[in-house]
N, C-alpha and C. Protein backbone atom coordinates (compact mmCIF):
# COMPACT_ATOMS: atom_id res chain seq x y z
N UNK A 1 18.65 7.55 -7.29
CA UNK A 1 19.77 7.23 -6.42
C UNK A 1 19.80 5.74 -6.10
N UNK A 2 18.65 5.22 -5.84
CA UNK A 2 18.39 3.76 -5.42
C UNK A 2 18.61 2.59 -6.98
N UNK A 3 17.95 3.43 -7.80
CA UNK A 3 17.45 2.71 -8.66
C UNK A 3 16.08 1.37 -8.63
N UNK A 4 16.51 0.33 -8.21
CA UNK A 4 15.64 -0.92 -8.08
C UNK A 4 15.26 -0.72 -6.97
N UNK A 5 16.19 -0.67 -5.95
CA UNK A 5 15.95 -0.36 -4.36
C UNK A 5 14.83 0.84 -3.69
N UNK A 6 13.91 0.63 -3.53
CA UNK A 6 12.50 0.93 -2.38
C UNK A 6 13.25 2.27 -1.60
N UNK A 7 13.55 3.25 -2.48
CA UNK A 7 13.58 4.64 -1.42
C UNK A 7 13.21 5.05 -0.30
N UNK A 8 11.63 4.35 -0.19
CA UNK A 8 10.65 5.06 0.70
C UNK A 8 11.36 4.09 2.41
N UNK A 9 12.63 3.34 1.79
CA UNK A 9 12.82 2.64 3.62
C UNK A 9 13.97 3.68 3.88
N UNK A 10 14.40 4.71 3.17
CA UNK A 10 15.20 5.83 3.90
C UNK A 10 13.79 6.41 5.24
N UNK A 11 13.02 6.32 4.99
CA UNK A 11 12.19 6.80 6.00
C UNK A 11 12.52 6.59 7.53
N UNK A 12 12.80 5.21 8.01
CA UNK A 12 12.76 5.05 9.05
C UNK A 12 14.26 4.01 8.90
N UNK A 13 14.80 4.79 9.99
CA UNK A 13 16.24 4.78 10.25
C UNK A 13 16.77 2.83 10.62
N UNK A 14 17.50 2.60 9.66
CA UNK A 14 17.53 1.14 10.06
C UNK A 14 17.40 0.47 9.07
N UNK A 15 16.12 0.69 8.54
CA UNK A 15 15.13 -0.22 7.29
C UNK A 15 15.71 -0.10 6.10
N UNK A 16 17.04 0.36 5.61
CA UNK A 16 17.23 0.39 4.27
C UNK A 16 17.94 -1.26 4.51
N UNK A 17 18.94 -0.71 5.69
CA UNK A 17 19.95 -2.30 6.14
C UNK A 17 18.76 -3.50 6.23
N UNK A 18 17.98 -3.49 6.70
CA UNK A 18 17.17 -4.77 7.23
C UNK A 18 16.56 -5.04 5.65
N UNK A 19 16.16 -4.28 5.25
CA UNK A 19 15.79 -4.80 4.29
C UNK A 19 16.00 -4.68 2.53
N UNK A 20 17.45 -4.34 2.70
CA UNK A 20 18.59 -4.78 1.61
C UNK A 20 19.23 -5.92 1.61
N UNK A 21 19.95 -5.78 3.04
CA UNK A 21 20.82 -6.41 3.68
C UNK A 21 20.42 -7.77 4.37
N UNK A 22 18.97 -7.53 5.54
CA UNK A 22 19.00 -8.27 6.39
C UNK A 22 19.90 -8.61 7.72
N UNK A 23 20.29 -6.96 7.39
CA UNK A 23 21.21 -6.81 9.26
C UNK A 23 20.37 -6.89 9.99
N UNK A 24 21.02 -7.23 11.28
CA UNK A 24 20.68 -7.53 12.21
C UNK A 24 20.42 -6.34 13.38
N UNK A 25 22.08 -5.97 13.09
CA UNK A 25 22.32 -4.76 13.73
C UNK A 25 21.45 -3.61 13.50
N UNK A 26 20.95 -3.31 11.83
CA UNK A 26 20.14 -2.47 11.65
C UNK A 26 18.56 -2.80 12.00
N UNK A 27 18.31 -4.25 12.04
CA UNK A 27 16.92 -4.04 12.97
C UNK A 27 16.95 -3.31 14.54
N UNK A 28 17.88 -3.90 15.07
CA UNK A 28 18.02 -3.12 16.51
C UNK A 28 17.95 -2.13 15.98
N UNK A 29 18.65 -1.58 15.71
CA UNK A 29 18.61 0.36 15.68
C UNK A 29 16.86 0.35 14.53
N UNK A 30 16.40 0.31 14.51
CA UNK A 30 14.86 0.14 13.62
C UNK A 30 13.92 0.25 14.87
N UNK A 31 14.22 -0.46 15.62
CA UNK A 31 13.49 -1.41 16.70
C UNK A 31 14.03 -0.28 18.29
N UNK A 32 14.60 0.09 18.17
CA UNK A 32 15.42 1.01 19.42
C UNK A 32 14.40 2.50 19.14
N UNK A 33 14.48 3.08 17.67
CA UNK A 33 13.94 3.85 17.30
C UNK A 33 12.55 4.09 17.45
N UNK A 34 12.18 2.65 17.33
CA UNK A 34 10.58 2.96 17.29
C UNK A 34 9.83 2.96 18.53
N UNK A 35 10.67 1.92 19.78
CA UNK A 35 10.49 2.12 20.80
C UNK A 35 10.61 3.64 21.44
N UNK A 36 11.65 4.39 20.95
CA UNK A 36 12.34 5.91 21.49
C UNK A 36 10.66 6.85 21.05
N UNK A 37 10.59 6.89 20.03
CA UNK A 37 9.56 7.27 19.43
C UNK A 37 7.73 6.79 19.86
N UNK A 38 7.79 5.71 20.37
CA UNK A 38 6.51 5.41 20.99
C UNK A 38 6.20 6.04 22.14
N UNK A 39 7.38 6.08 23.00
CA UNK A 39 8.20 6.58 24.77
C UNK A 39 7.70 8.13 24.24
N UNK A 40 7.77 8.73 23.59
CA UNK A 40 8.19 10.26 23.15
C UNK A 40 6.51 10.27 22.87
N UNK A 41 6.09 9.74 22.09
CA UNK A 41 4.58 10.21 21.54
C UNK A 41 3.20 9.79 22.91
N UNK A 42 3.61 8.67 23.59
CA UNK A 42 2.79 8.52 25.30
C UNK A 42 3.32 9.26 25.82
N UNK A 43 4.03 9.97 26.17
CA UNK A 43 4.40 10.48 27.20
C UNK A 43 4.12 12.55 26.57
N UNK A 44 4.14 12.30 25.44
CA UNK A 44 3.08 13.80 25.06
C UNK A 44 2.05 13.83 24.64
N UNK A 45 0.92 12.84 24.24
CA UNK A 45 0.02 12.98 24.13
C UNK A 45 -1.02 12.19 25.66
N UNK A 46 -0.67 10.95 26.26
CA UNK A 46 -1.63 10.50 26.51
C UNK A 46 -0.82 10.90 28.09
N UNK A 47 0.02 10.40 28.81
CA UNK A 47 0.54 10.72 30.14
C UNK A 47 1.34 11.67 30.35
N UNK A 48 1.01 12.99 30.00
CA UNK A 48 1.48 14.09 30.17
C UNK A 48 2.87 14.24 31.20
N UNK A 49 1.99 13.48 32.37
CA UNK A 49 2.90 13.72 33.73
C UNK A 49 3.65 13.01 33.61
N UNK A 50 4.21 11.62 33.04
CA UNK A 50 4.97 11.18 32.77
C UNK A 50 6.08 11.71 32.68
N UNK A 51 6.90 12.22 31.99
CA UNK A 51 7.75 13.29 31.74
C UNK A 51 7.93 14.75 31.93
N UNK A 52 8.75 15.76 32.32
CA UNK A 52 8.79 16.99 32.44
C UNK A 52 8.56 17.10 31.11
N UNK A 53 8.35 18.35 30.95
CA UNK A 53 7.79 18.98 29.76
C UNK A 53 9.40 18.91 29.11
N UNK A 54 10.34 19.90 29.62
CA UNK A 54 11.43 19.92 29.03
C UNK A 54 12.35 18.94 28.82
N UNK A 55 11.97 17.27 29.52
CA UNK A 55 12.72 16.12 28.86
C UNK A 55 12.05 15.73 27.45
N UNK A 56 10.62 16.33 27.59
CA UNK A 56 10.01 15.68 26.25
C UNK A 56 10.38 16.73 25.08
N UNK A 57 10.84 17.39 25.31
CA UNK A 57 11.25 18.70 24.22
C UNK A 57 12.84 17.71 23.83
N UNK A 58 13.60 17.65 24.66
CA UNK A 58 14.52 17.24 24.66
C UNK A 58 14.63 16.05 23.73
N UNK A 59 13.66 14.92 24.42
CA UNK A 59 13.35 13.79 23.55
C UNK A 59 12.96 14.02 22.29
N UNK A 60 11.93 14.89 21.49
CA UNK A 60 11.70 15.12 20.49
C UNK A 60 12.68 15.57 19.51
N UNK A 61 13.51 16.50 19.96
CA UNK A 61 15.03 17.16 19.66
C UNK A 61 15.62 15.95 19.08
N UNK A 62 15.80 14.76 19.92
CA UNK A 62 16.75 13.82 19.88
C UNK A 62 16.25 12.55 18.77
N UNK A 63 14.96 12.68 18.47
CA UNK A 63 14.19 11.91 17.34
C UNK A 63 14.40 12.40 16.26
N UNK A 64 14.58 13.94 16.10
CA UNK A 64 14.22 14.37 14.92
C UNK A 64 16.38 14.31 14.31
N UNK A 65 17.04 14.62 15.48
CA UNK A 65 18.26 14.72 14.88
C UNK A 65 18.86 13.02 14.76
N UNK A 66 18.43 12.23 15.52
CA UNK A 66 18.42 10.91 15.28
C UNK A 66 18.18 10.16 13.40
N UNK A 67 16.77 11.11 13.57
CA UNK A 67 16.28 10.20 12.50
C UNK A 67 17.19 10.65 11.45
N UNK A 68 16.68 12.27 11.01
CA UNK A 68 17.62 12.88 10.41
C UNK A 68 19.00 12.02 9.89
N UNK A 69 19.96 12.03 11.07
CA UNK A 69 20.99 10.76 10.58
C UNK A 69 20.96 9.78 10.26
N UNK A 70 19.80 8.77 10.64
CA UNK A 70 19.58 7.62 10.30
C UNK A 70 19.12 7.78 8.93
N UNK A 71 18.56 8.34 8.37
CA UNK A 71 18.45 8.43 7.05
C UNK A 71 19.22 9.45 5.83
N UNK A 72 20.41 9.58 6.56
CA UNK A 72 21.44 10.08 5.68
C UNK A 72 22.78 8.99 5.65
N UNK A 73 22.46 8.65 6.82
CA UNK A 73 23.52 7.47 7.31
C UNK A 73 23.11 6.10 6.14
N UNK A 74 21.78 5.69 5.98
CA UNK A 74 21.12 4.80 5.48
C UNK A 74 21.82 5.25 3.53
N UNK A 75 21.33 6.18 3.46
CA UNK A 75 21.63 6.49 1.99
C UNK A 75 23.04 6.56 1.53
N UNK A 76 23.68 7.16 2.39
CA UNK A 76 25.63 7.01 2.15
C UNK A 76 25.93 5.64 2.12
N UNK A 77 25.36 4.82 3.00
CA UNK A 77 25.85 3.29 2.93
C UNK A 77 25.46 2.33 1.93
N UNK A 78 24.43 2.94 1.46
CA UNK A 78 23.70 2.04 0.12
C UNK A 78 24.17 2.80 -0.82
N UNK A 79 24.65 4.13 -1.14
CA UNK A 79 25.08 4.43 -2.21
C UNK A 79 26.02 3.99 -2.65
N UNK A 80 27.19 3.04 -1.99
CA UNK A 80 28.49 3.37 -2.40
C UNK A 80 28.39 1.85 -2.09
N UNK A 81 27.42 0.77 -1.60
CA UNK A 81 27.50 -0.51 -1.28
C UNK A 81 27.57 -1.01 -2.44
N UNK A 82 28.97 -2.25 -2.41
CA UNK A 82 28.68 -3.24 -3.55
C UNK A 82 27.52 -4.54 -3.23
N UNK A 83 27.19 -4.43 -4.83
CA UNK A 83 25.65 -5.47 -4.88
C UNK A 83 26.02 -6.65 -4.20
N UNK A 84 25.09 -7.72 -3.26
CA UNK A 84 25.32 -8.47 -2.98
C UNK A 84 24.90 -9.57 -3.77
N UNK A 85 23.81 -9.40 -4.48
CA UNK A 85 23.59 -10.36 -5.92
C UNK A 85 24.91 -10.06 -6.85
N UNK A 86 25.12 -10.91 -7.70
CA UNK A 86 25.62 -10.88 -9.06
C UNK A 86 24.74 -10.85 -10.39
N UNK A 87 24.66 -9.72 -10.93
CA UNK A 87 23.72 -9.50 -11.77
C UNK A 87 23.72 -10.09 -12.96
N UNK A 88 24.78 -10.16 -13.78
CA UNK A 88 25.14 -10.20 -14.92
C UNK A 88 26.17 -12.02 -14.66
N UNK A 89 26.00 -13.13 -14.98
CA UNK A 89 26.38 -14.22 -15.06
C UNK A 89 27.48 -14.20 -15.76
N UNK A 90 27.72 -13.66 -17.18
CA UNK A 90 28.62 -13.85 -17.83
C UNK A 90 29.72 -13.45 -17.42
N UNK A 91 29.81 -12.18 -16.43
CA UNK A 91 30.76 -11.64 -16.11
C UNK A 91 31.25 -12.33 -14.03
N UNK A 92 30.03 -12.98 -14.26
CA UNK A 92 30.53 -13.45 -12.65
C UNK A 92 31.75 -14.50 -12.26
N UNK A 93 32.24 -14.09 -11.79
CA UNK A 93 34.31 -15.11 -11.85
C UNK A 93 33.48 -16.48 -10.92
N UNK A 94 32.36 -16.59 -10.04
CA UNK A 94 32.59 -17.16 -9.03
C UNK A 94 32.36 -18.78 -9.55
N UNK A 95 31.56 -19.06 -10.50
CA UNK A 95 31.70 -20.25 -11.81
C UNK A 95 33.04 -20.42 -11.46
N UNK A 96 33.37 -19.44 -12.55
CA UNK A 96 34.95 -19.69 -13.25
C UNK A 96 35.28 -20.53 -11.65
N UNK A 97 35.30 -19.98 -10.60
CA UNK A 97 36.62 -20.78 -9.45
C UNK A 97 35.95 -21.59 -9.01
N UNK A 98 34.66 -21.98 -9.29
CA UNK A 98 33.72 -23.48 -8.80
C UNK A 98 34.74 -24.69 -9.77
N UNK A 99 34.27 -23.87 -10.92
CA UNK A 99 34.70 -25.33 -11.66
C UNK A 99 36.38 -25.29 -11.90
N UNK A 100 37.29 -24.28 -11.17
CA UNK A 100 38.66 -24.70 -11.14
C UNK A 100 38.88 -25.19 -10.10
N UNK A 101 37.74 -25.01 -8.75
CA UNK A 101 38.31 -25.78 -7.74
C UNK A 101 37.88 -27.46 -7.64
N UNK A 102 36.50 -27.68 -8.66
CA UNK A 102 36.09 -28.94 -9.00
C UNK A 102 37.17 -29.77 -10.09
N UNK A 103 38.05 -29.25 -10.55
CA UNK A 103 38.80 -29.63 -11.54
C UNK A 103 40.14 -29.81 -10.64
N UNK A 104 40.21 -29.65 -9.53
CA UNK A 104 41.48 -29.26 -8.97
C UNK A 104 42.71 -28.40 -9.35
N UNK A 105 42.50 -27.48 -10.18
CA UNK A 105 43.23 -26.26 -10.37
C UNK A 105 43.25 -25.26 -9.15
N UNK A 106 43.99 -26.01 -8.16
CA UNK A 106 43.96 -24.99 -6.88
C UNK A 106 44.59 -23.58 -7.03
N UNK A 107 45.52 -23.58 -8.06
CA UNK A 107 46.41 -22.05 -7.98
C UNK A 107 45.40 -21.39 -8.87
N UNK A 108 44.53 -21.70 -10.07
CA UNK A 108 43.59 -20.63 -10.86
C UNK A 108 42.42 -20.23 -9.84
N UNK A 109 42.01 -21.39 -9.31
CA UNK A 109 40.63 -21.40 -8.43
C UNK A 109 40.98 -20.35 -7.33
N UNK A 110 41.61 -20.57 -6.88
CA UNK A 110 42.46 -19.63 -5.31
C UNK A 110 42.87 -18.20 -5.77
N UNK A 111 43.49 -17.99 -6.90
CA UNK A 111 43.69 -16.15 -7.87
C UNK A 111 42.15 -16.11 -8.53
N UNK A 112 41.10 -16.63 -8.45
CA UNK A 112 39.76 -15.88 -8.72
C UNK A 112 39.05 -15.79 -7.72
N UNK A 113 39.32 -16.82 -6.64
CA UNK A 113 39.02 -16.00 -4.91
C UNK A 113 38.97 -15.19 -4.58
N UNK A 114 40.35 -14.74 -4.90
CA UNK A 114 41.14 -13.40 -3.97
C UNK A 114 40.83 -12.62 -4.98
N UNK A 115 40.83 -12.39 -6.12
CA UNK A 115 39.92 -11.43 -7.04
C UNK A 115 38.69 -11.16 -6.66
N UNK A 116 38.03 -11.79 -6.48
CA UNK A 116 36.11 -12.03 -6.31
C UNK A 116 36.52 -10.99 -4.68
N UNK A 117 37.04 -11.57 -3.88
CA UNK A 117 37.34 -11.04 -2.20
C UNK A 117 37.79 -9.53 -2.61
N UNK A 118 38.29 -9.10 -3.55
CA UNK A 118 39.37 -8.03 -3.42
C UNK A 118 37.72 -6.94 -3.91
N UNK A 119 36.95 -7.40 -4.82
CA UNK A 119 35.75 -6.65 -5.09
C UNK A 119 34.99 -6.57 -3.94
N UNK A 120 34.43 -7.58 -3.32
CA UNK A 120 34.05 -7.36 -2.08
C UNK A 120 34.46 -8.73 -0.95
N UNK A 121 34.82 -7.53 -0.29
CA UNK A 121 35.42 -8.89 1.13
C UNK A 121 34.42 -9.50 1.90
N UNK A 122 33.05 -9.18 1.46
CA UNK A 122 32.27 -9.71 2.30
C UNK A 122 31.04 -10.72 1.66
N UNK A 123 32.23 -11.08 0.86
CA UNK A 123 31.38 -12.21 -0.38
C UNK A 123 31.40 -13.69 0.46
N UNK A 124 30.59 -14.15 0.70
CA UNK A 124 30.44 -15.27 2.04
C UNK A 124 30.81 -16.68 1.13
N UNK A 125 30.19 -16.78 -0.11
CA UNK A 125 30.47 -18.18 -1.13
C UNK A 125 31.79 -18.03 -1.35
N UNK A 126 32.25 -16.69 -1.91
CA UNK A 126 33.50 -16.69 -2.56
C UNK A 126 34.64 -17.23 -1.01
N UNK A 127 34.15 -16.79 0.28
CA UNK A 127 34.94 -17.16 1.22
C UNK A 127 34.85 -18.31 1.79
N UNK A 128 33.63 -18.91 1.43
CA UNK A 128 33.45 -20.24 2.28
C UNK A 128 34.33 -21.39 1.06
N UNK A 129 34.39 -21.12 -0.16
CA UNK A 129 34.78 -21.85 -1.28
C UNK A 129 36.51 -22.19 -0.79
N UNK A 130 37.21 -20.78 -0.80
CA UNK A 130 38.48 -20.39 -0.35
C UNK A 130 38.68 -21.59 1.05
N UNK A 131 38.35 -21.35 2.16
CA UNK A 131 38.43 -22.06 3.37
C UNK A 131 38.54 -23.41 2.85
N UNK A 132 37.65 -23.97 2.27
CA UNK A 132 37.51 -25.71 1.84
C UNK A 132 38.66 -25.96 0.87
N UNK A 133 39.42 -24.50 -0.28
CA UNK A 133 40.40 -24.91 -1.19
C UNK A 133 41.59 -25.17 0.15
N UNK A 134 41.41 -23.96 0.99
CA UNK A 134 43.03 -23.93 2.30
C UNK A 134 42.86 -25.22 2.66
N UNK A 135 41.72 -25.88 2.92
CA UNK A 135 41.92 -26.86 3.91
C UNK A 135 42.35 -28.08 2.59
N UNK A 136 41.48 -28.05 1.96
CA UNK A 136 42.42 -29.43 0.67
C UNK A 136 43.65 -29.37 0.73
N UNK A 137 44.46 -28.47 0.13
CA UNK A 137 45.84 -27.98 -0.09
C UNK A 137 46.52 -28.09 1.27
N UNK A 138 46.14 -28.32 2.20
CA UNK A 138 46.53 -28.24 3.79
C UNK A 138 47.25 -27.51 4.22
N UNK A 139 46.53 -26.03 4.13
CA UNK A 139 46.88 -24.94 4.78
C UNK A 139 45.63 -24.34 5.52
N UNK A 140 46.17 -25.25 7.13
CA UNK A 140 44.78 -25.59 7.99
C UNK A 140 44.43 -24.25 8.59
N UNK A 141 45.99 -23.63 9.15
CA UNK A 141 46.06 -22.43 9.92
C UNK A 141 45.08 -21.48 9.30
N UNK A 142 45.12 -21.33 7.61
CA UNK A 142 44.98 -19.93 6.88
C UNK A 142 43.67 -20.21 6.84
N UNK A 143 43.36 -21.57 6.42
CA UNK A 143 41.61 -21.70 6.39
C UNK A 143 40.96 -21.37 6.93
N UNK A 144 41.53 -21.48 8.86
CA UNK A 144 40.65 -21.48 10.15
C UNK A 144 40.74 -19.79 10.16
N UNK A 145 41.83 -19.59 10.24
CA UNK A 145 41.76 -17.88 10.33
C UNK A 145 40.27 -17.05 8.91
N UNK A 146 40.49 -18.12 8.06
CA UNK A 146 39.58 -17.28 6.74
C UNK A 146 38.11 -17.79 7.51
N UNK A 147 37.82 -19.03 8.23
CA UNK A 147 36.78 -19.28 8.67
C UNK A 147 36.20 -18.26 10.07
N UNK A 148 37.36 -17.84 11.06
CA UNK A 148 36.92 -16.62 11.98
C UNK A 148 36.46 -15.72 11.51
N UNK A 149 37.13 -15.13 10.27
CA UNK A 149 36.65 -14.03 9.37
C UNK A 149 35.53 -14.12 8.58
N UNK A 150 35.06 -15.09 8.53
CA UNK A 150 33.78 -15.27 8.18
C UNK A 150 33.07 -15.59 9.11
N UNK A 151 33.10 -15.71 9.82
CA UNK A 151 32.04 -16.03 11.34
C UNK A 151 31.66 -14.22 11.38
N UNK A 152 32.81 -13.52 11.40
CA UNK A 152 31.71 -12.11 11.86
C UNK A 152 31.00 -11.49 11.18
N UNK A 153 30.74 -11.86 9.86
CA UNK A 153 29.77 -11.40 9.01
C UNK A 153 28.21 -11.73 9.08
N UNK A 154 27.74 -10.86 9.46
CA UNK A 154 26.14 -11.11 9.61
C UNK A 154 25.36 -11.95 8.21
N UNK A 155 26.35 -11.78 7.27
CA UNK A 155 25.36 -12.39 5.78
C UNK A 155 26.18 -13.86 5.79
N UNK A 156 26.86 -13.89 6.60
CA UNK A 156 27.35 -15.45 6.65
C UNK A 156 26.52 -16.62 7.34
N UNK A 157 25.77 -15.73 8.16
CA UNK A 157 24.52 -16.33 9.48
C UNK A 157 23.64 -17.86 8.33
N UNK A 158 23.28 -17.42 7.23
CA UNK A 158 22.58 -18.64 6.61
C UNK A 158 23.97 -20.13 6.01
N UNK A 159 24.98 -19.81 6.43
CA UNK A 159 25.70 -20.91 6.06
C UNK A 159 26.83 -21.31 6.85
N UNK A 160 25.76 -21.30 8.06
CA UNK A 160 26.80 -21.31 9.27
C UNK A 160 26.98 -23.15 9.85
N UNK A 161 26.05 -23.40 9.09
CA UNK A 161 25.88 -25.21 8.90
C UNK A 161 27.39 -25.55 8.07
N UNK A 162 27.51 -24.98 6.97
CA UNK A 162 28.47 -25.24 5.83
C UNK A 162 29.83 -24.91 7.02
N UNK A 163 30.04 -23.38 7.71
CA UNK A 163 31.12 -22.82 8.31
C UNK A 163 31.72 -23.92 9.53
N UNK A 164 30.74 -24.99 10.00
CA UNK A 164 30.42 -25.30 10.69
C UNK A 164 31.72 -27.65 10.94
N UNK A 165 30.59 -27.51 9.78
CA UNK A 165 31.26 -28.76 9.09
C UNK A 165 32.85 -28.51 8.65
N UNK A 166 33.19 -27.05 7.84
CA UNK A 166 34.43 -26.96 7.79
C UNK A 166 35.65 -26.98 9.08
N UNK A 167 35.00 -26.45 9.71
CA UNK A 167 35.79 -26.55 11.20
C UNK A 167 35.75 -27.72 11.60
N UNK A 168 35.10 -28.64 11.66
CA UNK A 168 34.87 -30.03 12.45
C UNK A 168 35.94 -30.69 10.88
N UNK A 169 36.11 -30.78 10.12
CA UNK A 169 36.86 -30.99 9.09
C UNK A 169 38.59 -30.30 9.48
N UNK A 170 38.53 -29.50 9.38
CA UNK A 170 40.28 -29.03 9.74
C UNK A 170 40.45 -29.44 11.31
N UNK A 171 39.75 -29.59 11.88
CA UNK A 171 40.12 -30.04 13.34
C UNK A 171 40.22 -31.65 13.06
N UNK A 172 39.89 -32.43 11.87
CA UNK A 172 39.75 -33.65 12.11
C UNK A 172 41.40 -33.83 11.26
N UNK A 173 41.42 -33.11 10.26
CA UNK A 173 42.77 -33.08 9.43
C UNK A 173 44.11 -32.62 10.20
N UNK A 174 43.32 -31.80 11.06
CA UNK A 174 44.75 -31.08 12.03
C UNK A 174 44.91 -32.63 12.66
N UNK A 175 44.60 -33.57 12.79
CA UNK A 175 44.96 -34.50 13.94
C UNK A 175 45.28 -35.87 13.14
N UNK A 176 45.27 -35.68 12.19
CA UNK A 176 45.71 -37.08 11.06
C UNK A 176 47.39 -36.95 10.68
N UNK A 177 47.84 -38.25 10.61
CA UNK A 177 48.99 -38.06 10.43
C UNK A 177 49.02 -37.45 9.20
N UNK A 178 50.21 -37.15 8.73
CA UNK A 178 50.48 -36.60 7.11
C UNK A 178 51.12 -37.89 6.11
N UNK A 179 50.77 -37.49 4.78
CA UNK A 179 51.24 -38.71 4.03
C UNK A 179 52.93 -38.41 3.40
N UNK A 180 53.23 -39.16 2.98
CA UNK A 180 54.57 -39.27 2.46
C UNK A 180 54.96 -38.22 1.17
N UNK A 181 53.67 -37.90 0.76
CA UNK A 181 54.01 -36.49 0.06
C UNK A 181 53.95 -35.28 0.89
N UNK A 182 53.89 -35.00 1.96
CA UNK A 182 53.90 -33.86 2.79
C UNK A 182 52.37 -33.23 2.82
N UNK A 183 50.97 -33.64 2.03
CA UNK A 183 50.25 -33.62 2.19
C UNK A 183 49.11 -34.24 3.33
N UNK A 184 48.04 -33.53 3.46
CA UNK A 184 46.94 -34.30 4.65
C UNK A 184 46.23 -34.78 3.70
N UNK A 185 45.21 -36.25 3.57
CA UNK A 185 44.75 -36.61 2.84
C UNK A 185 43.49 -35.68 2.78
N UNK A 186 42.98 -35.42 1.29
CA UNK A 186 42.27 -34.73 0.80
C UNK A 186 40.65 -35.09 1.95
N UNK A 187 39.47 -34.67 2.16
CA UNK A 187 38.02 -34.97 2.39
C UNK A 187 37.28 -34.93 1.58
């Protein structure tokens, strides 16, 4: 089912995300769990009195149907997840729109964007690339909006330096006059 991917982190609810992914969100819930589960195992083995008997029944109930989901939940989401590597080079478009947006072919570079985006929307290069073509072409509005939309992506977190500079860039272009071709001068 996994193939390459480490089966054995369906075990504990969380760990397929943290460590496929590197969510964040799924460490909390990793980390929530194990705490729930520490609370549950002191409080029946070593401080009895701690708990009524029947909250710790309760609690146990709530670990086992917890986990249960967390590791069905874990496997539905990785089954059907697109790869976040690109495996195969020859077939990867995201070249192809490097070197049309280095060439200034903004209309080829910009239709292998939105191709690359339409496979997965949560391709962070293919979106951070896009934002820097909007802002050349000076379409500041669409950039900044493509740059919010990339702010909520947790796999965007390592190029938030890059997300960062682009904004301080369209805020510097939003405030320049325009040139006599109806363009903002390029950065």
């Amino acid at each position: 089912m996994f193939g390459t991917k480490p089966w054995m982190t369906l075990l504990w609810p969380g760990l397929t995300q943290v460590w496929m992914r590197g969510s964040w969100t799924a460490l909390a819930v990793a980390v929530v769990v194990g705490g729930t589960l520490n609370t549950a195992l002191l409080a029946t083995l070593v401080w009895r009195d701690l708990l009524p008997e029947q909250v710790r029944n309760t609690l146990w109930l709530a670990i086992g149907v917890l986990w249960a989901a967390g590791a069905f939940y874990s496997a539905f989401c990785e089954s059907g997840a697109p790869p976040h590597r690109r495996l195969d080079p020859a077939e990867d478009a995201f070249p192809k729109a490097v070197a049309e947006y280095l060439k200034g072919n903004w209309y080829e570079a910009e239709r292998t964007l939105a191709a690359l985006l339409r496979q997965d929307v949560r391709d962070v290069p293919a979106r951070l690339l896009l934002v820097s073509l909007l802002r050349r072409t000076g379409r500041l509005e669409e950039a900044g909006r493509q740059l919010d939309t990339l702010a909520r992506f947790e796999t965007a977190d390592p190029w938030e330096l890059e997300m960062k500079r682009e904004r301080q860039q369209i805020h510097s272009q939003s405030h320049e006059p325009e040139t006599s071709e109806g363009l903002r001068p390029a950065a």
